[in-house]
N, C-alpha and C. Protein backbone atom coordinates (compact mmCIF):
# COMPACT_ATOMS: atom_id res chain seq x y z
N UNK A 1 1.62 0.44 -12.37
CA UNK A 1 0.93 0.01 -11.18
C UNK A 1 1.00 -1.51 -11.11
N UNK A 2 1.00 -2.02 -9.82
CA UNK A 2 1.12 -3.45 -9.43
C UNK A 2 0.07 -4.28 -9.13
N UNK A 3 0.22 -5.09 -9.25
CA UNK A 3 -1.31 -5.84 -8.06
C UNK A 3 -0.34 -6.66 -7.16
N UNK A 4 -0.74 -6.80 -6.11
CA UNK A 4 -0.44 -7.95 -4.91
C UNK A 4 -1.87 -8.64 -4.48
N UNK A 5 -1.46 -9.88 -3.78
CA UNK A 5 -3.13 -10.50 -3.41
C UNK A 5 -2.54 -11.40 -2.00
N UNK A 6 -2.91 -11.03 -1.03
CA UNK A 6 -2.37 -11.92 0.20
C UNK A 6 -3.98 -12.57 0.89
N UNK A 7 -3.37 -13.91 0.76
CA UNK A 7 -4.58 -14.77 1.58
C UNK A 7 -4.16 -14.34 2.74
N UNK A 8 -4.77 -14.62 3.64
CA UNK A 8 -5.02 -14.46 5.29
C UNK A 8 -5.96 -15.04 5.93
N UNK A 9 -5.96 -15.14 7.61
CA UNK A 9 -6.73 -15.64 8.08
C UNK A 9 -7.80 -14.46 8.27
N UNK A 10 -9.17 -14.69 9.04
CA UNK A 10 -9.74 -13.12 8.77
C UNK A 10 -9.32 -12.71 10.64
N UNK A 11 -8.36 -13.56 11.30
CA UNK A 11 -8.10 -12.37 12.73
C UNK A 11 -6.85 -11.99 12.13
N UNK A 12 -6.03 -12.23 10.95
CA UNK A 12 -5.05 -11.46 10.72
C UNK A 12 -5.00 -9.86 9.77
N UNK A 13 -6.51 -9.87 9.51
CA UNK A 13 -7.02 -8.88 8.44
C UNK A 13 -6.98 -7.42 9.01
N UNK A 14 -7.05 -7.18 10.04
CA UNK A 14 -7.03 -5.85 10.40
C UNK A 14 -5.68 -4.86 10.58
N UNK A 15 -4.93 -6.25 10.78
CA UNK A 15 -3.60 -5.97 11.20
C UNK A 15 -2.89 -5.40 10.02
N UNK A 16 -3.40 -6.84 9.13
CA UNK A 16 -2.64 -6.68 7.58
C UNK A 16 -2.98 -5.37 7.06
N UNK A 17 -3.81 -4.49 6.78
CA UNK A 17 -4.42 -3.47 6.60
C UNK A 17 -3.68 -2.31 7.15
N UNK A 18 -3.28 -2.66 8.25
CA UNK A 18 -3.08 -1.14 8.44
C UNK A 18 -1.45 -1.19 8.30
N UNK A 19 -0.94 -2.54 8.26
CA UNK A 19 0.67 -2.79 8.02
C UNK A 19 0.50 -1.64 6.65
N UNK A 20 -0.30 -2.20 5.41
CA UNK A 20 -0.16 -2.01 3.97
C UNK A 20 0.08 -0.70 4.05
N UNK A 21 -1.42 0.34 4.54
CA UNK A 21 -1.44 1.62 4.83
C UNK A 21 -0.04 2.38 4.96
N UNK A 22 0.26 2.03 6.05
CA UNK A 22 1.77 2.71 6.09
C UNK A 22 2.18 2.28 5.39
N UNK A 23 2.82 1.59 4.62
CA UNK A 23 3.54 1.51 3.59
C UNK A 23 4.21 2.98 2.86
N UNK A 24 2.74 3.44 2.97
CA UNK A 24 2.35 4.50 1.89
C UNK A 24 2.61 4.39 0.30
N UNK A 25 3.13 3.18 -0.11
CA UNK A 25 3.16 3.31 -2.00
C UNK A 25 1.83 2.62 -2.29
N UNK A 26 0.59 2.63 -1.53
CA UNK A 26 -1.11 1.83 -1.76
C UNK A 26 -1.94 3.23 -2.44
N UNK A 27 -2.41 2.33 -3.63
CA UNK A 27 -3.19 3.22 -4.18
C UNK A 27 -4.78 2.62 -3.76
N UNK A 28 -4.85 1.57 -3.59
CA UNK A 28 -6.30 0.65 -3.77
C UNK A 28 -6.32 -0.48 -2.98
N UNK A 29 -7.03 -0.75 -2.10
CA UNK A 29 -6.88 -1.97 -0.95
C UNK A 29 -8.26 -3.00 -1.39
N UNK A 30 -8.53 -3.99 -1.92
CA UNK A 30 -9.90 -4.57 -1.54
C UNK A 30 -9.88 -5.74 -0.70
N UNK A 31 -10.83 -6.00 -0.35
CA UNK A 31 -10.88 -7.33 0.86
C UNK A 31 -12.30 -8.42 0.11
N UNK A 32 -11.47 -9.00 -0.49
CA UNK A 32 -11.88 -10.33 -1.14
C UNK A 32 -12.93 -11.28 -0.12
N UNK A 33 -13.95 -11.99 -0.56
CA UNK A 33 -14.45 -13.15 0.06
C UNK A 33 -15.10 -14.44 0.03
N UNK A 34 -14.89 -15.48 -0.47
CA UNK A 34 -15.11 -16.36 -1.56
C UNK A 34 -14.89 -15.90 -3.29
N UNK A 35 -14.30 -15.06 -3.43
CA UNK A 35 -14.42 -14.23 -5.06
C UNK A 35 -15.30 -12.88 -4.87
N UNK A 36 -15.91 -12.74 -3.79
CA UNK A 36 -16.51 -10.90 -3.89
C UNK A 36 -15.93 -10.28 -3.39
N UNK A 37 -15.86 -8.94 -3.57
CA UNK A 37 -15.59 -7.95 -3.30
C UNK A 37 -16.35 -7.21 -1.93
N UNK A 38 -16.32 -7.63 -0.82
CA UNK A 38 -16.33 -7.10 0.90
C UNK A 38 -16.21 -5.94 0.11
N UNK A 39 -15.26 -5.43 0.64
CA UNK A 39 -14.92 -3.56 0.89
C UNK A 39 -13.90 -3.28 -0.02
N UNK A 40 -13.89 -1.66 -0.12
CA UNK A 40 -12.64 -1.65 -1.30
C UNK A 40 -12.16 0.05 -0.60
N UNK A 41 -10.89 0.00 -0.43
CA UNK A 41 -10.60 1.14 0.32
C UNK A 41 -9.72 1.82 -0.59
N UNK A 42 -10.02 3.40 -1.48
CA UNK A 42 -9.45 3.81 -2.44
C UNK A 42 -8.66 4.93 -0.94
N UNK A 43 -6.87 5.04 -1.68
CA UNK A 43 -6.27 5.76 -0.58
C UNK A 43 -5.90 7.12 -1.21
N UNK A 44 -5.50 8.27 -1.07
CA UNK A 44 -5.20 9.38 -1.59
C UNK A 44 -4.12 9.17 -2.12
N UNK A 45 -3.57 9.46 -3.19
CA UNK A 45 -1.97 9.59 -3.25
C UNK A 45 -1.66 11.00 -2.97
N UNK A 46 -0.36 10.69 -1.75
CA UNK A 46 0.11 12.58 -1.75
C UNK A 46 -0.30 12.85 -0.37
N UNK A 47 -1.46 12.09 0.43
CA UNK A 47 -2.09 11.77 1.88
C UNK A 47 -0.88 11.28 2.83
N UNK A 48 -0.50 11.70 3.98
CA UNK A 48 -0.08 11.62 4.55
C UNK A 48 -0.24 10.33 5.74
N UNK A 49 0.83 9.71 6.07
CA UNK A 49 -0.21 8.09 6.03
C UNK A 49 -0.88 8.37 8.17
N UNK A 50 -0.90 9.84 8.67
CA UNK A 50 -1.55 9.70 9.64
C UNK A 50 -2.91 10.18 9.14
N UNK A 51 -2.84 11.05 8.27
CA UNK A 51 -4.20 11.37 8.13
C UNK A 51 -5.06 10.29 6.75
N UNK A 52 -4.26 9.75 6.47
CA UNK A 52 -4.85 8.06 6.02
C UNK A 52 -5.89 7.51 6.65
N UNK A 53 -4.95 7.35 8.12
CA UNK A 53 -5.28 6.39 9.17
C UNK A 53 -6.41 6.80 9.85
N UNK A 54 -6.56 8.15 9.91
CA UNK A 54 -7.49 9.14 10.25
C UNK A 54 -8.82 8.90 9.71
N UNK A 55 -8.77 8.98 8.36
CA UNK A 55 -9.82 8.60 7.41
C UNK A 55 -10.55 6.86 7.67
N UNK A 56 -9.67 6.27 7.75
CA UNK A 56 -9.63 4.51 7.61
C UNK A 56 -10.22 3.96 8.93
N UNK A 57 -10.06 4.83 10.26
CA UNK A 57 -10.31 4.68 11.18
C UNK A 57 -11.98 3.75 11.11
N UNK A 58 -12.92 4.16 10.93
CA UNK A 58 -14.36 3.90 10.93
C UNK A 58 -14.50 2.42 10.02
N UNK A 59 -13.88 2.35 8.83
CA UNK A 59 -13.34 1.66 7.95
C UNK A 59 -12.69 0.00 8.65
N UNK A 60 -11.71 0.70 9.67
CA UNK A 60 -11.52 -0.38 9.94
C UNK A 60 -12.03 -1.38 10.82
N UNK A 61 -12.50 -0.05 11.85
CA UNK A 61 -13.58 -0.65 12.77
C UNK A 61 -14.72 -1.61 12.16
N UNK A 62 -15.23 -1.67 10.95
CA UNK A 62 -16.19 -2.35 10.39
C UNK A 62 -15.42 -3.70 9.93
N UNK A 63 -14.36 -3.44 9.23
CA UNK A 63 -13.85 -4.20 8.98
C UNK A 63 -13.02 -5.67 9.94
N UNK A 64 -12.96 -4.97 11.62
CA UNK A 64 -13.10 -6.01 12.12
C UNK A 64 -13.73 -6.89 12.82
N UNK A 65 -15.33 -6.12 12.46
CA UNK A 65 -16.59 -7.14 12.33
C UNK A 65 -17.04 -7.98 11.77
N UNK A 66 -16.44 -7.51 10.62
CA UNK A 66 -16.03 -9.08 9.38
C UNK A 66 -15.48 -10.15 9.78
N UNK A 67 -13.93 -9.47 9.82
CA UNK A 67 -13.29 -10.36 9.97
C UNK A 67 -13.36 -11.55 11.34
N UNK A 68 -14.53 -10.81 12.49
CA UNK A 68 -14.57 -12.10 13.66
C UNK A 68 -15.39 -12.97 12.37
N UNK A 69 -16.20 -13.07 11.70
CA UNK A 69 -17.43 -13.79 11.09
C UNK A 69 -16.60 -14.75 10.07
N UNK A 70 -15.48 -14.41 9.50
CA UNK A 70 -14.50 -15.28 8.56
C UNK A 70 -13.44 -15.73 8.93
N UNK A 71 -12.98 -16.86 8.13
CA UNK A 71 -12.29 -17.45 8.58
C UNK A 71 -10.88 -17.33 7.59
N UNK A 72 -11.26 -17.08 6.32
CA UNK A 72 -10.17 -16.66 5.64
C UNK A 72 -10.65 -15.64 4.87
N UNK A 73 -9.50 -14.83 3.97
CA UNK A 73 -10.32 -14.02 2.86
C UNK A 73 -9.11 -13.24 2.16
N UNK A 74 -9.07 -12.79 1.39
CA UNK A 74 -7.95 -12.63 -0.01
C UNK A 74 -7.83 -11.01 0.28
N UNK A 75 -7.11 -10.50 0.63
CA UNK A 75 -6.23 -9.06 0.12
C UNK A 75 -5.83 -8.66 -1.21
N UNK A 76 -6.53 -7.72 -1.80
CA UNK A 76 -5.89 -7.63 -3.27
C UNK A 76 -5.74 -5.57 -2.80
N UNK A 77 -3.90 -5.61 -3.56
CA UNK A 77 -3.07 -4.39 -3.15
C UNK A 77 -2.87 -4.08 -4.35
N UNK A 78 -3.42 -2.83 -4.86
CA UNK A 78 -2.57 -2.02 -5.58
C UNK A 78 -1.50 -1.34 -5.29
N UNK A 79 -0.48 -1.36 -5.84
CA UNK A 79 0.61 -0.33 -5.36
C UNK A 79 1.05 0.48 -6.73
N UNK A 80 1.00 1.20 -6.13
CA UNK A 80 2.11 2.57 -7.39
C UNK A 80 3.63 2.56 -7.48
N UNK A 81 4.03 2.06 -8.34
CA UNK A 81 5.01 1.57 -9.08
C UNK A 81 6.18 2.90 -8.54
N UNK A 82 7.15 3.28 -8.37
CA UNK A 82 7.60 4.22 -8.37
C UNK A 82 8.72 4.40 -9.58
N UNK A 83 8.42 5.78 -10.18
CA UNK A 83 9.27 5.88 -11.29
C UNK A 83 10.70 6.54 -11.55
């Protein structure tokens, strides 16, 4: 397993999020903020990335209530390595 960590602005955060999602190789999403831990979005492995999106929906909606209130904030990505 990997880590990734992408700074961002926080109007680019919602976007970035759901880019990752599809991806589909995300095991673990958190949304960093000065050094805490905001939100932490654990994803299914084996989930299908509409019914992901399905799930994430409410998720994200919150999440871009945050992000009007910030101005920056850190992405940290797990990804599953493929073997």
């Amino acid at each position: 397993m990997s880590t990734e960590k992408y700074t961002i602005s926080g109007s680019q955060l919602v976007d970035k999020i759901k880019q990752l999602i599809h991806e589909g190789n995300i095991r673990r999403v958190r949304v960093l903020h000065d050094g805490r831990t905001v939100l932490e979005i654990p994803l299914t492995f084996g989930a299908s990335a509409a019914a992901i999106t399905i799930m994430t929906a409410p998720i994200l909606a919150a999440l871009g209530a945050f992000a009007a209130l910030v101005t920056e904030c850190t992405i940290e990505v797990e990804k599953i390595d493929p073997k």
